[in-house]
C-alpha atoms as a PDB file:
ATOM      1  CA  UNK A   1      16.182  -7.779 -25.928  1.00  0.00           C
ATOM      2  CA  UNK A   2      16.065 -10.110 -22.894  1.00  0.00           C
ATOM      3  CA  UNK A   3      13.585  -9.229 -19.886  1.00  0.00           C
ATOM      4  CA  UNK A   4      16.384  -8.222 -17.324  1.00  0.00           C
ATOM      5  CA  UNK A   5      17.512  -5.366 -19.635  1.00  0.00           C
ATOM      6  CA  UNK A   6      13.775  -4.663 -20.270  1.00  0.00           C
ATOM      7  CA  UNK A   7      13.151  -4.247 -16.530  1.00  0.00           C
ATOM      8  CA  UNK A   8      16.582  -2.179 -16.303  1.00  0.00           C
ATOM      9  CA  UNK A   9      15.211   0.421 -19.161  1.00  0.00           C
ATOM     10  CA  UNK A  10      11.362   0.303 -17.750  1.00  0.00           C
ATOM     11  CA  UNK A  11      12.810   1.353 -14.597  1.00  0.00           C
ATOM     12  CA  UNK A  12      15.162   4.136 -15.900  1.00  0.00           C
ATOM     13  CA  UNK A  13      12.719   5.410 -18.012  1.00  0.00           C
ATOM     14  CA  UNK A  14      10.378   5.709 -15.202  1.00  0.00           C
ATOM     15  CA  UNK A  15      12.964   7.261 -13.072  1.00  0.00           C
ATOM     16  CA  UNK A  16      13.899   9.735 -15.764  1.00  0.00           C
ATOM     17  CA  UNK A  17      10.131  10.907 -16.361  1.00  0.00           C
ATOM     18  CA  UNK A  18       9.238  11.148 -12.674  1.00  0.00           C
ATOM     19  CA  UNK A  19      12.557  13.184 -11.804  1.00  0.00           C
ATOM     20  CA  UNK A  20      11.200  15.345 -15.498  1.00  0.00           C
ATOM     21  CA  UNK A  21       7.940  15.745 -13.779  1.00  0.00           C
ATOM     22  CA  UNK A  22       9.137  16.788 -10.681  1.00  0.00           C
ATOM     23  CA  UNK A  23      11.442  19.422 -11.496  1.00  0.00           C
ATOM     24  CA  UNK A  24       8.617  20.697 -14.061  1.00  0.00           C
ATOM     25  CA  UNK A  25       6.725  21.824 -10.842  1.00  0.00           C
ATOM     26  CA  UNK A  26       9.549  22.554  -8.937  1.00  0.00           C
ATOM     27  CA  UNK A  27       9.539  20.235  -5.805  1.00  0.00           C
ATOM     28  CA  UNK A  28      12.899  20.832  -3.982  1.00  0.00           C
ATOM     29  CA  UNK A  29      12.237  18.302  -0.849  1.00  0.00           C
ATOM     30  CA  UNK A  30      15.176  15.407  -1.417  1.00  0.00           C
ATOM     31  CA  UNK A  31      12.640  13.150   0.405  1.00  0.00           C
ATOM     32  CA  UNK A  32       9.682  13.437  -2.147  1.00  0.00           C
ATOM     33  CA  UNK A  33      11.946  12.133  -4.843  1.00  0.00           C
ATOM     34  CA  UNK A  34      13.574   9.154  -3.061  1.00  0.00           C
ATOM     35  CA  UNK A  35      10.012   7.891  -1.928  1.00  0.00           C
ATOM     36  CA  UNK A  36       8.875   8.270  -5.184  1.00  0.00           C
ATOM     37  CA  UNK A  37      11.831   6.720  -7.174  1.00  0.00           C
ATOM     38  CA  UNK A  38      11.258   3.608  -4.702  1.00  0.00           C
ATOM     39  CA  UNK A  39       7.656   3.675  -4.823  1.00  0.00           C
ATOM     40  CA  UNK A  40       8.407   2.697  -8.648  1.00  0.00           C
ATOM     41  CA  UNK A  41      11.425   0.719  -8.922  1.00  0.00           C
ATOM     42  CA  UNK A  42       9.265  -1.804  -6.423  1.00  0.00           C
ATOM     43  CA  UNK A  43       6.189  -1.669  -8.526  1.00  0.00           C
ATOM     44  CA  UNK A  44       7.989  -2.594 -11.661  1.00  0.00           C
ATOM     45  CA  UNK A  45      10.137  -5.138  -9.698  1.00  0.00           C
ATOM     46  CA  UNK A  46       6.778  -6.786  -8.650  1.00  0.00           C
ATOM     47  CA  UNK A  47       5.603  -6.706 -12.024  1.00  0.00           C
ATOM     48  CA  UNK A  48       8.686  -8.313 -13.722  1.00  0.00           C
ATOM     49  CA  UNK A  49       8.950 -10.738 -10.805  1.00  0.00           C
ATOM     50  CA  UNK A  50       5.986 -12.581 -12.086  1.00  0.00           C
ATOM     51  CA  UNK A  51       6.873 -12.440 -15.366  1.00  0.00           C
ATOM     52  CA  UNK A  52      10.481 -14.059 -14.561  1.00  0.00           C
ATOM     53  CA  UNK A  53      10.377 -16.854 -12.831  1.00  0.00           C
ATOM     54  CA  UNK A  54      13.806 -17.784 -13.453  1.00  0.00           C
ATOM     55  CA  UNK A  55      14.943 -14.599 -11.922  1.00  0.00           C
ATOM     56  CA  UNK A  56      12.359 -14.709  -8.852  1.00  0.00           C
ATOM     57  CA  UNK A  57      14.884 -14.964  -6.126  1.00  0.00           C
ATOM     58  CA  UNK A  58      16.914 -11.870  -7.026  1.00  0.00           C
ATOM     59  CA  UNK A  59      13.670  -9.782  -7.963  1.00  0.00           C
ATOM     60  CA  UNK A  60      12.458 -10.869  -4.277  1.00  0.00           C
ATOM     61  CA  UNK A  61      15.723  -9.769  -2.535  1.00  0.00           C
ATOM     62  CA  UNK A  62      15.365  -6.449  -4.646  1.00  0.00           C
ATOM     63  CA  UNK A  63      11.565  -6.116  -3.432  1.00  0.00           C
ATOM     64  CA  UNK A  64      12.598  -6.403   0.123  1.00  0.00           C
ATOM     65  CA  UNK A  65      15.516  -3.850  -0.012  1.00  0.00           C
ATOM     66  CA  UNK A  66      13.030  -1.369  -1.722  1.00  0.00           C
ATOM     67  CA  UNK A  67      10.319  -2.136   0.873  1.00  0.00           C
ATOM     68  CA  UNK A  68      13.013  -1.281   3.555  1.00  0.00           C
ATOM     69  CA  UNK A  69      14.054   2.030   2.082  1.00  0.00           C
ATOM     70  CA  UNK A  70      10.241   3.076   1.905  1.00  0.00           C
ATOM     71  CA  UNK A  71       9.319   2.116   5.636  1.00  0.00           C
ATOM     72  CA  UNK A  72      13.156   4.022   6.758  1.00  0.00           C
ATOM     73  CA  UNK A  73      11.739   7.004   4.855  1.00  0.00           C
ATOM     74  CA  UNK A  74       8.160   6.603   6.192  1.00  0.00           C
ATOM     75  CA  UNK A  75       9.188   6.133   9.880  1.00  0.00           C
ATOM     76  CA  UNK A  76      11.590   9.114   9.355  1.00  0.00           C
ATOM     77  CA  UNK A  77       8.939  11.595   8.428  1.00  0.00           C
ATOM     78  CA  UNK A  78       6.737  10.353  11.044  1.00  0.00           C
ATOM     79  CA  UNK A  79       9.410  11.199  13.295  1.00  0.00           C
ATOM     80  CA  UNK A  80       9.772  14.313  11.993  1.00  0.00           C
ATOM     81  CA  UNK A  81       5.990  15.573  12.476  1.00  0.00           C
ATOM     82  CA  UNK A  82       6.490  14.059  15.755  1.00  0.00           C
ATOM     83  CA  UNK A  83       9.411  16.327  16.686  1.00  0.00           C
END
C-alpha cells in the first residue's frame, strides 16, 4: 500500500471513530463535529507530511486549508458568545 492511500484510510478511519464516538454520547451541535473532524485530518496531515517528503507541497497546502477552517470556526463561536 503506498503512503498517500495510507494517509487517506488513517484519516477516514479517524473520521469514522470520532463521528462513532460522538453519536455514542449524543452530541447534536454541527459545530463540535466539524472542529473536531479538522482538528484530526490536520494532525495526521502534519504527521504524514514529514514522513513524505515527496508529497510536502500538497500536504502543506492541505495543512493551511485545515488551519483556515479551524480559525473560521473559532472566530465564529467567539462571535457567537459575543452576541
Amino acid at each position: 500500500m503506498r503512503i498517500y492511500n495510507r494517509y487517506i484510510m488513517t484519516v477516514a478511519i479517524l473520521l469514522l471513530l470520532t463521528t462513532v464516538f460522538l453519536v455514542a454520547f449524543s452530541i447534536e451541535s454541527l459545530d463540535i463535529y466539524w472542529v473536531s473532524y479538522v482538528i484530526e485530518a490536520l494532525i495526521v496531515t502534519e504527521f504524514y507530511r514529514y514522513s513524505m517528503p515527496r508529497a510536502r507541497r500538497a500536504l502543506n497546502i492541505i495543512s493551511i486549508v485545515l488551519l483556515c477552517v479551524f480559525l473560521l470556526f473559532s472566530v465564529l463561536q467567539v462571535i457567537k458568545i459575543l452576541t
